[in-house]
PDB file of N, CA and C in Angstrom:
ATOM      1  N   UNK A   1      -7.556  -2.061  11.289  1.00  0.00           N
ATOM      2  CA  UNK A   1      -6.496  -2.496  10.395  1.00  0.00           C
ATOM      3  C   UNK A   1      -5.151  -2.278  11.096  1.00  0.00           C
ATOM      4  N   UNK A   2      -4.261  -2.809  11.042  1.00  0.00           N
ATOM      5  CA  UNK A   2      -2.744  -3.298  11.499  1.00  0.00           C
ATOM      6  C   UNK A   2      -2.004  -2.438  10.877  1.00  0.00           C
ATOM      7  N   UNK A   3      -1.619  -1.672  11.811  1.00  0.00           N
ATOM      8  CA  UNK A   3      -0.401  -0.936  10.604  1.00  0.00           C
ATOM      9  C   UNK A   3       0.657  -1.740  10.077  1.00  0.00           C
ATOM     10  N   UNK A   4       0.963  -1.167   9.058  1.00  0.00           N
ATOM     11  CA  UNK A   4       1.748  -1.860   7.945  1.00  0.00           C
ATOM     12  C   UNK A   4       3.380  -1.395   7.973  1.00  0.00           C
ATOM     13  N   UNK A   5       4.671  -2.557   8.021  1.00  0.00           N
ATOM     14  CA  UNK A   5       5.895  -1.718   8.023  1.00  0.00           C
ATOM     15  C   UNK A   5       6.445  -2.577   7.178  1.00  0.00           C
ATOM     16  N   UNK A   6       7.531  -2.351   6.334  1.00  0.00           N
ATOM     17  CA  UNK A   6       8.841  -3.279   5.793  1.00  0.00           C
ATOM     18  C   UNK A   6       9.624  -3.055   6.387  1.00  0.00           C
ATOM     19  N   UNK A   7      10.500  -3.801   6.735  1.00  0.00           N
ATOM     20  CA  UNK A   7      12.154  -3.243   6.777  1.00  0.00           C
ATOM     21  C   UNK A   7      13.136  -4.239   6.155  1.00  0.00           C
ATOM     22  N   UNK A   8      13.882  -3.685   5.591  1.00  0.00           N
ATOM     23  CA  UNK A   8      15.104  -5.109   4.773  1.00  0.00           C
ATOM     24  C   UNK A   8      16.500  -4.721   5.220  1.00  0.00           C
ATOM     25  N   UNK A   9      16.901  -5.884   5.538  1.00  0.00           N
ATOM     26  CA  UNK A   9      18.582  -5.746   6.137  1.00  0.00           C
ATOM     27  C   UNK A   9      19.207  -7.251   5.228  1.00  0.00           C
ATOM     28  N   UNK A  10      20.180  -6.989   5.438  1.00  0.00           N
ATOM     29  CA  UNK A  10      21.671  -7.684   5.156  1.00  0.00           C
ATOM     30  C   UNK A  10      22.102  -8.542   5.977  1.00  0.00           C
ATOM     31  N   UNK A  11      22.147 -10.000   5.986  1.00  0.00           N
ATOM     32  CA  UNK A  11      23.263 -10.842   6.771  1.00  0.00           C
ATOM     33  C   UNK A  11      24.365 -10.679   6.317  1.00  0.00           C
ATOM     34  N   UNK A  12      25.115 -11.137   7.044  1.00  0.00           N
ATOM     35  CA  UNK A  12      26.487 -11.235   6.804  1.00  0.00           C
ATOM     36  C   UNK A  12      27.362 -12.110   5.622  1.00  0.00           C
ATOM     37  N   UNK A  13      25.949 -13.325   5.270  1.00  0.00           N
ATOM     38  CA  UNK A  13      26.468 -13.908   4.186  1.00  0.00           C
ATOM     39  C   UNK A  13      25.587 -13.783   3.485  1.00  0.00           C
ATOM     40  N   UNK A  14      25.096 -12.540   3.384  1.00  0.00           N
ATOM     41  CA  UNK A  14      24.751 -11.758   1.906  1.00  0.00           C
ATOM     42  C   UNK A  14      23.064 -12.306   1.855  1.00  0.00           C
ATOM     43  N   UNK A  15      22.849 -12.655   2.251  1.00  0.00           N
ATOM     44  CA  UNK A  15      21.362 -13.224   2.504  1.00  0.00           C
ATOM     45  C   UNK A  15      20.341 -11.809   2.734  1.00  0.00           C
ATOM     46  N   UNK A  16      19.298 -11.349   2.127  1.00  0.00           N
ATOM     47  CA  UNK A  16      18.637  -9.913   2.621  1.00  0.00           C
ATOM     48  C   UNK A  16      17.070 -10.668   3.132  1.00  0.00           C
ATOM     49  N   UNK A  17      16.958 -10.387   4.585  1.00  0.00           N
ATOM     50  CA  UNK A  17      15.833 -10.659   5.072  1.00  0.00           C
ATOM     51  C   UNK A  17      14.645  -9.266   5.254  1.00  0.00           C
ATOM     52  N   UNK A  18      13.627  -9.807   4.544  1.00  0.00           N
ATOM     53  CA  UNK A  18      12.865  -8.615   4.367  1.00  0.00           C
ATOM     54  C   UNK A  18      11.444  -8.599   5.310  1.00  0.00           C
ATOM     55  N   UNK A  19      11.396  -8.207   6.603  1.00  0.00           N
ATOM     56  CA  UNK A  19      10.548  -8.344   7.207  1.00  0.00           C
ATOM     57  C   UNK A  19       9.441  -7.632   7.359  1.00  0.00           C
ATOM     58  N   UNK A  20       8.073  -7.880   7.449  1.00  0.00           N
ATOM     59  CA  UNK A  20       6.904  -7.299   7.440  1.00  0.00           C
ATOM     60  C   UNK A  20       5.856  -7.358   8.821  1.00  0.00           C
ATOM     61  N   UNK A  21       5.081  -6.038   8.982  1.00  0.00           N
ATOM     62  CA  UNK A  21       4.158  -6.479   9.802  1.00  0.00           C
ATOM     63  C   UNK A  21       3.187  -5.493   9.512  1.00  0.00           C
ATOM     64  N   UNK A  22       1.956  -6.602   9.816  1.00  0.00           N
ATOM     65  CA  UNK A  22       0.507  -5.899   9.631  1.00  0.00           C
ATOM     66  C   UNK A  22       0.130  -6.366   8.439  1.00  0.00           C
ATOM     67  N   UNK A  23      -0.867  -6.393   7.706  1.00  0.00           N
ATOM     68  CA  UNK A  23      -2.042  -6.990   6.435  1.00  0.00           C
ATOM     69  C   UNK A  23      -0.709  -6.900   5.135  1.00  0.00           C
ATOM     70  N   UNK A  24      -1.048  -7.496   4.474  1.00  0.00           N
ATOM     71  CA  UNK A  24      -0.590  -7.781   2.896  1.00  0.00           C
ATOM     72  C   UNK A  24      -2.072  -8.114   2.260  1.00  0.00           C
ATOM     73  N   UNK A  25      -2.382  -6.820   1.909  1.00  0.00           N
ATOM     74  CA  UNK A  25      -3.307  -7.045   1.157  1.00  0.00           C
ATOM     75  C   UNK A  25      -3.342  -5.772   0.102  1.00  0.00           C
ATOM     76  N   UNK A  26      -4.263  -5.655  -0.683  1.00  0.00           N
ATOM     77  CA  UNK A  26      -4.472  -4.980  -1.741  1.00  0.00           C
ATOM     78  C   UNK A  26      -3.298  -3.507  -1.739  1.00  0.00           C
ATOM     79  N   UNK A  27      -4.070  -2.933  -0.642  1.00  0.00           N
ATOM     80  CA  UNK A  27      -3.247  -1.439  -0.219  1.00  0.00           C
ATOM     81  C   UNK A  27      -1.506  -1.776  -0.318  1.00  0.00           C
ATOM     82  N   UNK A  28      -0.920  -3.000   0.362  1.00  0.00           N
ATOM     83  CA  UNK A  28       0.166  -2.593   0.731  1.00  0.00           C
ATOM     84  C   UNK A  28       1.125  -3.978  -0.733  1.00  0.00           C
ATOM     85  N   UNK A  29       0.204  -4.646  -0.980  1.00  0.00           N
ATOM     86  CA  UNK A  29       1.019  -5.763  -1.927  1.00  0.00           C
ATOM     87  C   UNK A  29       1.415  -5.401  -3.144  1.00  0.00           C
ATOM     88  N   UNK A  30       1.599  -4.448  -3.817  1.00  0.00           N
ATOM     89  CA  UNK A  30       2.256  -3.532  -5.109  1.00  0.00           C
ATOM     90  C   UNK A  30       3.892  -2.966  -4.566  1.00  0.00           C
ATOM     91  N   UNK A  31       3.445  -2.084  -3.236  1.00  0.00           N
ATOM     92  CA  UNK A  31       4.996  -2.121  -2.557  1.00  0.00           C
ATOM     93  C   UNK A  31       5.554  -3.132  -1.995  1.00  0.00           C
ATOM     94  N   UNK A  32       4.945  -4.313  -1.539  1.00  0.00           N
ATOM     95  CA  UNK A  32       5.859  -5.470  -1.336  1.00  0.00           C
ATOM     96  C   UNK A  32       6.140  -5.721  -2.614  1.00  0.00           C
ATOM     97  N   UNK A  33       5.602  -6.345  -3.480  1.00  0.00           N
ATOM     98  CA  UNK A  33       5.824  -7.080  -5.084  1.00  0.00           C
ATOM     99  C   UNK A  33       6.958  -5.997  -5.575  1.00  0.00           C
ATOM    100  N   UNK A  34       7.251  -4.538  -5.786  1.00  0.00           N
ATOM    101  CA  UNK A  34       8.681  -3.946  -6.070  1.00  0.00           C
ATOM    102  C   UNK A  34       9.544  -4.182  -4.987  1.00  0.00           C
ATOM    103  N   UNK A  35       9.635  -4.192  -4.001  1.00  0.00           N
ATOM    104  CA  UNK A  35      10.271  -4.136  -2.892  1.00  0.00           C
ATOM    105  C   UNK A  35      11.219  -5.262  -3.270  1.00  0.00           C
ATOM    106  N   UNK A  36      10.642  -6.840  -3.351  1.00  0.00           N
ATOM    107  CA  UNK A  36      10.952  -7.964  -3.564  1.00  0.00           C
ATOM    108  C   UNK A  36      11.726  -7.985  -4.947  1.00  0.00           C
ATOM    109  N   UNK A  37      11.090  -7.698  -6.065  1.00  0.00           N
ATOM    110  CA  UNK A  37      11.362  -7.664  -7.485  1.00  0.00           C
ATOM    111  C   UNK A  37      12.659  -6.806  -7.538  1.00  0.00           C
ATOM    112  N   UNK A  38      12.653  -5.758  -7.266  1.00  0.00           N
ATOM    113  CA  UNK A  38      13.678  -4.781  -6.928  1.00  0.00           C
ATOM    114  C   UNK A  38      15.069  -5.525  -6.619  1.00  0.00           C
ATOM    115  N   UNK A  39      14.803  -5.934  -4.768  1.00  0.00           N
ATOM    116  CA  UNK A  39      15.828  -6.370  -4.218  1.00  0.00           C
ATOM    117  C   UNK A  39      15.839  -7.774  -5.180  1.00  0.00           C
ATOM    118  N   UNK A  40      15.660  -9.020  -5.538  1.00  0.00           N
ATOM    119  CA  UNK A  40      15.779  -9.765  -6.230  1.00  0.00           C
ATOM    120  C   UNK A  40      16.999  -9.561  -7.178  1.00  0.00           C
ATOM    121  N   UNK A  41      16.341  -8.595  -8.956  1.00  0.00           N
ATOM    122  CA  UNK A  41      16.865  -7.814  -9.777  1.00  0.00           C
ATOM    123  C   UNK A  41      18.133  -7.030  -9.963  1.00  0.00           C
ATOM    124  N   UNK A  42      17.778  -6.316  -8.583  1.00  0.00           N
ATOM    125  CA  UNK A  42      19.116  -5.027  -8.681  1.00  0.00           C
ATOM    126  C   UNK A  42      20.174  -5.357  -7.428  1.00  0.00           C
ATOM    127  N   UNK A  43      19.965  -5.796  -6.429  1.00  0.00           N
ATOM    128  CA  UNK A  43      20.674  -6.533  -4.940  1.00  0.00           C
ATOM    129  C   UNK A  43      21.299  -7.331  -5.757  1.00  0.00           C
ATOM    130  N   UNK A  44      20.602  -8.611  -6.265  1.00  0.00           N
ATOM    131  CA  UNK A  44      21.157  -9.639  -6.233  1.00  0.00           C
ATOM    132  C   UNK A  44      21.568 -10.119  -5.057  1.00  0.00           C
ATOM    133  N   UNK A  45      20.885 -10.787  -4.156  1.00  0.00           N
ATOM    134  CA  UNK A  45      21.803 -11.278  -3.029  1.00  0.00           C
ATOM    135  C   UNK A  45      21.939 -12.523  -3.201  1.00  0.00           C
ATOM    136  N   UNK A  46      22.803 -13.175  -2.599  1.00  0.00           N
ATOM    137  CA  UNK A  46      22.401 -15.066  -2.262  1.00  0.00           C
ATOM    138  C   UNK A  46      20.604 -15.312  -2.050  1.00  0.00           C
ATOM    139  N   UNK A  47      20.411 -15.061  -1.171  1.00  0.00           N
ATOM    140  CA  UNK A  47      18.881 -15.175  -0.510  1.00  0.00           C
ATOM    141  C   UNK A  47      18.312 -14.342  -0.499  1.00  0.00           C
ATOM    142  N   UNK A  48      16.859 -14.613  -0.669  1.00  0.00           N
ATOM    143  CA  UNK A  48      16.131 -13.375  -0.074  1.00  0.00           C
ATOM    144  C   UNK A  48      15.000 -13.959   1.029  1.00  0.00           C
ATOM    145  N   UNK A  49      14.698 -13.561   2.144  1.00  0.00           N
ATOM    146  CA  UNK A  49      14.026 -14.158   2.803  1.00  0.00           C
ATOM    147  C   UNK A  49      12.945 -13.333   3.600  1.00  0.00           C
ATOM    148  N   UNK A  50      11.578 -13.609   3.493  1.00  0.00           N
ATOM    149  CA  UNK A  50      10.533 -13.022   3.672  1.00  0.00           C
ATOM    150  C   UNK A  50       9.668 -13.500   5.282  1.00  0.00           C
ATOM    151  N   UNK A  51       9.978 -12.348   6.481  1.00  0.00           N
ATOM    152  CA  UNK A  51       9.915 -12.606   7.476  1.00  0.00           C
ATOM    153  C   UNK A  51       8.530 -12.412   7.932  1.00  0.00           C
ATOM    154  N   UNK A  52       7.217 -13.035   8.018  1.00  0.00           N
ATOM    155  CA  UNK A  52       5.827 -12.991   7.928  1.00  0.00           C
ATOM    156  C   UNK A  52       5.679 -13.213   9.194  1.00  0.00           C
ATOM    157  N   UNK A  53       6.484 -12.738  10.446  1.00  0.00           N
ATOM    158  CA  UNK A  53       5.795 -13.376  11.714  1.00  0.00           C
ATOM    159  C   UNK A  53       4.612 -12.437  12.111  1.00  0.00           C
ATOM    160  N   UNK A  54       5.047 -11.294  12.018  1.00  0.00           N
ATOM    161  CA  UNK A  54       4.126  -9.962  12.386  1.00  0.00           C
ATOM    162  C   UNK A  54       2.833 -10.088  11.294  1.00  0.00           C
ATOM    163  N   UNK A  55       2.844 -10.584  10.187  1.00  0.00           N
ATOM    164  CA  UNK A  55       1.595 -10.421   9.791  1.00  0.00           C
ATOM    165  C   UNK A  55       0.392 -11.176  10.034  1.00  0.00           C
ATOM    166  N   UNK A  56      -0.472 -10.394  10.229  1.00  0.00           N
ATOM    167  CA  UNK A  56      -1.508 -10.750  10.469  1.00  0.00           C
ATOM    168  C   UNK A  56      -2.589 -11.240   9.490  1.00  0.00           C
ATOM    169  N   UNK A  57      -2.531 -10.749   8.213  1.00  0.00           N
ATOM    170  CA  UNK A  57      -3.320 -11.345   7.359  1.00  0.00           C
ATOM    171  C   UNK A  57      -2.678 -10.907   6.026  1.00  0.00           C
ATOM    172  N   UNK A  58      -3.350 -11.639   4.967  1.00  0.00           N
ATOM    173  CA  UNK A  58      -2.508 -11.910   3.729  1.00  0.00           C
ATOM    174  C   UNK A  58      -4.535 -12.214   2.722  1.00  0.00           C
ATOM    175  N   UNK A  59      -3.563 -11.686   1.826  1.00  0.00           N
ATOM    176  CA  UNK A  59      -5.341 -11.953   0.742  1.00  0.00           C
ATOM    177  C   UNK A  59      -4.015 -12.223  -0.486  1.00  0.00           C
ATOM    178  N   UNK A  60      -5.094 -12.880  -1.505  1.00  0.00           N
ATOM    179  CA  UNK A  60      -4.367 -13.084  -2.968  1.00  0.00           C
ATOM    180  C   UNK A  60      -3.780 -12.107  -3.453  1.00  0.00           C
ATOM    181  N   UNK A  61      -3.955 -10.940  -3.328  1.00  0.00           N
ATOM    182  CA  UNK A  61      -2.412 -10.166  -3.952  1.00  0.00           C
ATOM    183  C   UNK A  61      -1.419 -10.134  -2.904  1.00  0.00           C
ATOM    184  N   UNK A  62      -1.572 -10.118  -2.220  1.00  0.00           N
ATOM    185  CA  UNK A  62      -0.607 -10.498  -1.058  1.00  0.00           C
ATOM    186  C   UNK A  62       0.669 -11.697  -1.672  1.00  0.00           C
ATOM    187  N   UNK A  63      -0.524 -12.605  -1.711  1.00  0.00           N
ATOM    188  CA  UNK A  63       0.020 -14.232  -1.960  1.00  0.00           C
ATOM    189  C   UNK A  63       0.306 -13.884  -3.784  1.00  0.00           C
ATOM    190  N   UNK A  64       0.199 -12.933  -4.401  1.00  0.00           N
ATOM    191  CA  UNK A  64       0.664 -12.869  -5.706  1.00  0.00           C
ATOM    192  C   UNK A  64       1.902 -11.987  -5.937  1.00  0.00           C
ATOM    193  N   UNK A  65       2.321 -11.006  -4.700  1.00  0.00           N
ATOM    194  CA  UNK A  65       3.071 -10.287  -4.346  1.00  0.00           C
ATOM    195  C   UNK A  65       4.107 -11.048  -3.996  1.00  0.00           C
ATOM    196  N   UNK A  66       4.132 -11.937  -3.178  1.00  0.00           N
ATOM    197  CA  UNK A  66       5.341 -12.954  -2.646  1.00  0.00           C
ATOM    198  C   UNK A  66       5.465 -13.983  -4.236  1.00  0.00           C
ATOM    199  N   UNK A  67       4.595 -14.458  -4.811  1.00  0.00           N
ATOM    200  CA  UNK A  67       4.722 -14.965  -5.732  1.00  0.00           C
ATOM    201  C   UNK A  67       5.380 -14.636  -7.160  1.00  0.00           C
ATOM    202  N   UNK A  68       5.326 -13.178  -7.270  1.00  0.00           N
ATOM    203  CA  UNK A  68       6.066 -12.257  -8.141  1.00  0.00           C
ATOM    204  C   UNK A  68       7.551 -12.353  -8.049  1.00  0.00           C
ATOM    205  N   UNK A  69       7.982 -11.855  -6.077  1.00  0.00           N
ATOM    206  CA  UNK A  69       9.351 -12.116  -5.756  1.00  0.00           C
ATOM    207  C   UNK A  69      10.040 -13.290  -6.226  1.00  0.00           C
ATOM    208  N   UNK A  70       9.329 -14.201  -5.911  1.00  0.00           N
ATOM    209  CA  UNK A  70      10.020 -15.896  -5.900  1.00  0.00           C
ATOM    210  C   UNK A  70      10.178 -15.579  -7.312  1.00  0.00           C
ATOM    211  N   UNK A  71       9.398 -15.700  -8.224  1.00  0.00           N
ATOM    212  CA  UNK A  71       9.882 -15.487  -9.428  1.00  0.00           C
ATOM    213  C   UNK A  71      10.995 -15.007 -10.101  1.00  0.00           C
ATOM    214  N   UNK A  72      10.623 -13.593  -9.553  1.00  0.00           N
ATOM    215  CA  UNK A  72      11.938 -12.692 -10.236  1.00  0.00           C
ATOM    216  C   UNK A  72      13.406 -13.380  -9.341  1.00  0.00           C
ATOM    217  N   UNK A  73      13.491 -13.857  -7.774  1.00  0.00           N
ATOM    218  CA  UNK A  73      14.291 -14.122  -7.406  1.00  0.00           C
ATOM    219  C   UNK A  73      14.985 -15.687  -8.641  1.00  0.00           C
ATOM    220  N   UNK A  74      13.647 -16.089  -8.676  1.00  0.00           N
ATOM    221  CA  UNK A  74      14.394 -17.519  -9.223  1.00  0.00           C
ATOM    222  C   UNK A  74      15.128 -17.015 -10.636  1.00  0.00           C
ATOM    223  N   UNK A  75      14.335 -16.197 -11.294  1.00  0.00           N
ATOM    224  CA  UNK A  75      14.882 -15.928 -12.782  1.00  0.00           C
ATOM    225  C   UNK A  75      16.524 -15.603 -13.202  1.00  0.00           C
ATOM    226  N   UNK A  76      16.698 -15.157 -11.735  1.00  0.00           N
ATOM    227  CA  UNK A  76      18.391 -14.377 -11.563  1.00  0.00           C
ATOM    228  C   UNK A  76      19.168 -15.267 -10.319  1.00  0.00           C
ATOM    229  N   UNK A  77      18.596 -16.696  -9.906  1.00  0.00           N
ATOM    230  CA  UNK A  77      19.370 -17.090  -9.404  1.00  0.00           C
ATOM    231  C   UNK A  77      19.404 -17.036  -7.930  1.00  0.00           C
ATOM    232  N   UNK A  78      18.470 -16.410  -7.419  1.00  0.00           N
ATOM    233  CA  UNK A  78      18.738 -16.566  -6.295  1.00  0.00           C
ATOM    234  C   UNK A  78      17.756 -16.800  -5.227  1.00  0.00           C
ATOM    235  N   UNK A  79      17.886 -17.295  -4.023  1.00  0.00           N
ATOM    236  CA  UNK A  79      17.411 -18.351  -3.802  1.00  0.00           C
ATOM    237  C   UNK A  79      16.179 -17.145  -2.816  1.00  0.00           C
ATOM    238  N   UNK A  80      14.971 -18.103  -2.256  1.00  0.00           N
ATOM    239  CA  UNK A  80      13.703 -17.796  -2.070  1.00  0.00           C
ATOM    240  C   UNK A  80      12.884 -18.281  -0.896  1.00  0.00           C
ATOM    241  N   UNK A  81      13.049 -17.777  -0.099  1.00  0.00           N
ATOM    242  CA  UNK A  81      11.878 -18.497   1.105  1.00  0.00           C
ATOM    243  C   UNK A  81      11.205 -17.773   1.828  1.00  0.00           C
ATOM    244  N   UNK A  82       9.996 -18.147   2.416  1.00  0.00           N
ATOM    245  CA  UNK A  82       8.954 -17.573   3.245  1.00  0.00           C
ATOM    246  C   UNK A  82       9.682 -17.993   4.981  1.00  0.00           C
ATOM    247  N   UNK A  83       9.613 -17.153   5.913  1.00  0.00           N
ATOM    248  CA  UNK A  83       9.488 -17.958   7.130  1.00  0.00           C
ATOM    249  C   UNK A  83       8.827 -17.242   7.989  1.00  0.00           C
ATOM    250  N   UNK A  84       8.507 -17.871   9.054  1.00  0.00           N
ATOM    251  CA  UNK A  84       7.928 -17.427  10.526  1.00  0.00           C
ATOM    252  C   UNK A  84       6.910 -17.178   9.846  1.00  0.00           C
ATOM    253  N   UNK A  85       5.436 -17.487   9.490  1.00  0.00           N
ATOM    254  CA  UNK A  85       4.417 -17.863   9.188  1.00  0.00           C
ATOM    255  C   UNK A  85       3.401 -17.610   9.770  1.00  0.00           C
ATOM    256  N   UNK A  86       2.376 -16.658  10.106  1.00  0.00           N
ATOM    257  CA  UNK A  86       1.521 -16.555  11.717  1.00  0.00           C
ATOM    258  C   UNK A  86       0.960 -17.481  10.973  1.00  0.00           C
ATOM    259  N   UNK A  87       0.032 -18.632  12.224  1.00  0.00           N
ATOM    260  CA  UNK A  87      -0.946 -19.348  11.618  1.00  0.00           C
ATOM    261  C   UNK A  87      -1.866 -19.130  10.520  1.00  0.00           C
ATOM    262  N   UNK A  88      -2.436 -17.820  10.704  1.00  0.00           N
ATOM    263  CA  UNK A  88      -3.604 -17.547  10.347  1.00  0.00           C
ATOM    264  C   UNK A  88      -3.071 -17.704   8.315  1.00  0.00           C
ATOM    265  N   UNK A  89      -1.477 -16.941   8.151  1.00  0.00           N
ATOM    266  CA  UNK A  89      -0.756 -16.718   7.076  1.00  0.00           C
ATOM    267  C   UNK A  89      -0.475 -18.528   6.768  1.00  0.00           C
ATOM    268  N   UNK A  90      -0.068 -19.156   7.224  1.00  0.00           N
ATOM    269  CA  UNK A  90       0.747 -20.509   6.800  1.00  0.00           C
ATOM    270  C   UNK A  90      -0.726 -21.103   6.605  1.00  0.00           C
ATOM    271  N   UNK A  91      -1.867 -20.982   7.200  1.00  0.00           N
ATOM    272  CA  UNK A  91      -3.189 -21.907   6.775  1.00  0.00           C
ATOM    273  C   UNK A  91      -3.693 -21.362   5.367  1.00  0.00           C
ATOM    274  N   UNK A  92      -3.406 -20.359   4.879  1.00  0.00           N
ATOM    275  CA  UNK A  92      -3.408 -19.616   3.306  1.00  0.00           C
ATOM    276  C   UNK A  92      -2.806 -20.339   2.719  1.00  0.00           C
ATOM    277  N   UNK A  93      -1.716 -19.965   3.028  1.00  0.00           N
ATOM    278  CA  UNK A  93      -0.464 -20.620   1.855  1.00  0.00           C
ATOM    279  C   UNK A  93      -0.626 -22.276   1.480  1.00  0.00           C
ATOM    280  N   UNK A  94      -0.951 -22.946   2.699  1.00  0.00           N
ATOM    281  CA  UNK A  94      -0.963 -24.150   2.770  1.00  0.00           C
ATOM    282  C   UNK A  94      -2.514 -24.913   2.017  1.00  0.00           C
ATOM    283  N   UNK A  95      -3.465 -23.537   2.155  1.00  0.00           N
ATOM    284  CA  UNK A  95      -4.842 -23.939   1.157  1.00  0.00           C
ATOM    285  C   UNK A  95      -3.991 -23.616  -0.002  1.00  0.00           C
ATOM    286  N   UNK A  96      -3.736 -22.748  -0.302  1.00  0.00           N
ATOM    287  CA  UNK A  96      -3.306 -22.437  -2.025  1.00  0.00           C
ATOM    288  C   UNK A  96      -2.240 -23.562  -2.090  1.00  0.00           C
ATOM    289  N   UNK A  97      -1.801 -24.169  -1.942  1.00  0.00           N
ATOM    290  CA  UNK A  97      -0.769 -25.434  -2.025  1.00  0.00           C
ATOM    291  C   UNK A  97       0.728 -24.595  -2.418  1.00  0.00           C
ATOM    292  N   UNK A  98       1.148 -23.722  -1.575  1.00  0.00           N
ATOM    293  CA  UNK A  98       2.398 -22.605  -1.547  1.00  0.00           C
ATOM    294  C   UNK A  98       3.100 -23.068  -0.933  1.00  0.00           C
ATOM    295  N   UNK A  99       2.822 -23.869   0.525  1.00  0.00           N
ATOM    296  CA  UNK A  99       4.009 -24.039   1.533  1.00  0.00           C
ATOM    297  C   UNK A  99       5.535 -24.478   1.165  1.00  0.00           C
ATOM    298  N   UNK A 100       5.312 -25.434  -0.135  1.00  0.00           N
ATOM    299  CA  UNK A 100       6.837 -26.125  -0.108  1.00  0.00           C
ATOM    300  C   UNK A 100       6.926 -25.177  -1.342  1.00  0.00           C
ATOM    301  N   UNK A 101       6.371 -24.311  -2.261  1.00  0.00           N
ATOM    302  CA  UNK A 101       6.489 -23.473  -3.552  1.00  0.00           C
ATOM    303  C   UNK A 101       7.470 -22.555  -3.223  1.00  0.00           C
ATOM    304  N   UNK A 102       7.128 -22.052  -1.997  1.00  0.00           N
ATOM    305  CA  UNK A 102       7.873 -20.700  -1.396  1.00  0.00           C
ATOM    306  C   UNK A 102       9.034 -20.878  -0.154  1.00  0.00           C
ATOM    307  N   UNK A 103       8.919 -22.327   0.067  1.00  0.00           N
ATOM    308  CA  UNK A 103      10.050 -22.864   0.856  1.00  0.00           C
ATOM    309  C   UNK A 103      10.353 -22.209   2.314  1.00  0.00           C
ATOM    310  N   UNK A 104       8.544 -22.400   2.703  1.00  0.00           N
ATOM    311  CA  UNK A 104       8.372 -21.934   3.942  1.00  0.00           C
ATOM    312  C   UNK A 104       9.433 -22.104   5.157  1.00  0.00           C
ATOM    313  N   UNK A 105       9.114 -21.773   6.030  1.00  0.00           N
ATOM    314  CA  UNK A 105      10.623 -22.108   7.186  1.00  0.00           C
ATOM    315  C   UNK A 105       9.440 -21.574   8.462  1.00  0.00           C
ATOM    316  N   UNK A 106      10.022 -22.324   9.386  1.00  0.00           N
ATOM    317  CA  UNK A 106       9.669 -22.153  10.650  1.00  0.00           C
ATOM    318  C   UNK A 106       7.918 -22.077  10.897  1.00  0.00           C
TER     319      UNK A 106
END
């Protein structure tokens, strides 16, 4: 198993990119899903943007974890995207019919 990290930073135009590496799955998708909901909710930023290059794999809470964010992001306005995608992650999203839901990038 892949070890697992977050880290979230700040652009300059207020945009918070929240990057991950290693599995999104069961163990680690409850602290992504607050992480997201959280920053969404209480940040408020312009964007929030979810940096998936490092991950390696993703299961349905994973994909219900990012799906939670988008939510809470949309509910308050602010805006929502997935990018940098490892294959193995963008061929998920793209079976569950997510790619343009989550406003994949790159």
């Amino acid at each position: 198993m892949a070890e697992w990290m977050m880290n979230q930073r700040r652009l300059a135009d207020g945009t918070v990119v929240i990057e991950i590496r290693g599995e999104i799955d069961v163990a680690h998708a409850d602290q992504l899903r607050s992480q997201l909901v959280a920053t969404a909710t209480a940040v408020r930023p312009v964007r929030i943007v979810v940096d998936l290059m490092h991950v390696t794999f993703i299961d349905s809470s994973g994909i219900g974890a990012l799906a939670a964010g988008q939510n809470a992001a949309r509910s308050v306005g602010v805006g929502f995207a997935v990018t940098n995608p490892a294959p193995f992650v963008r061929q998920q999203l793209r079976m569950m019919g997510l790619t343009d839901t989550f406003g994949v990038e790159g």
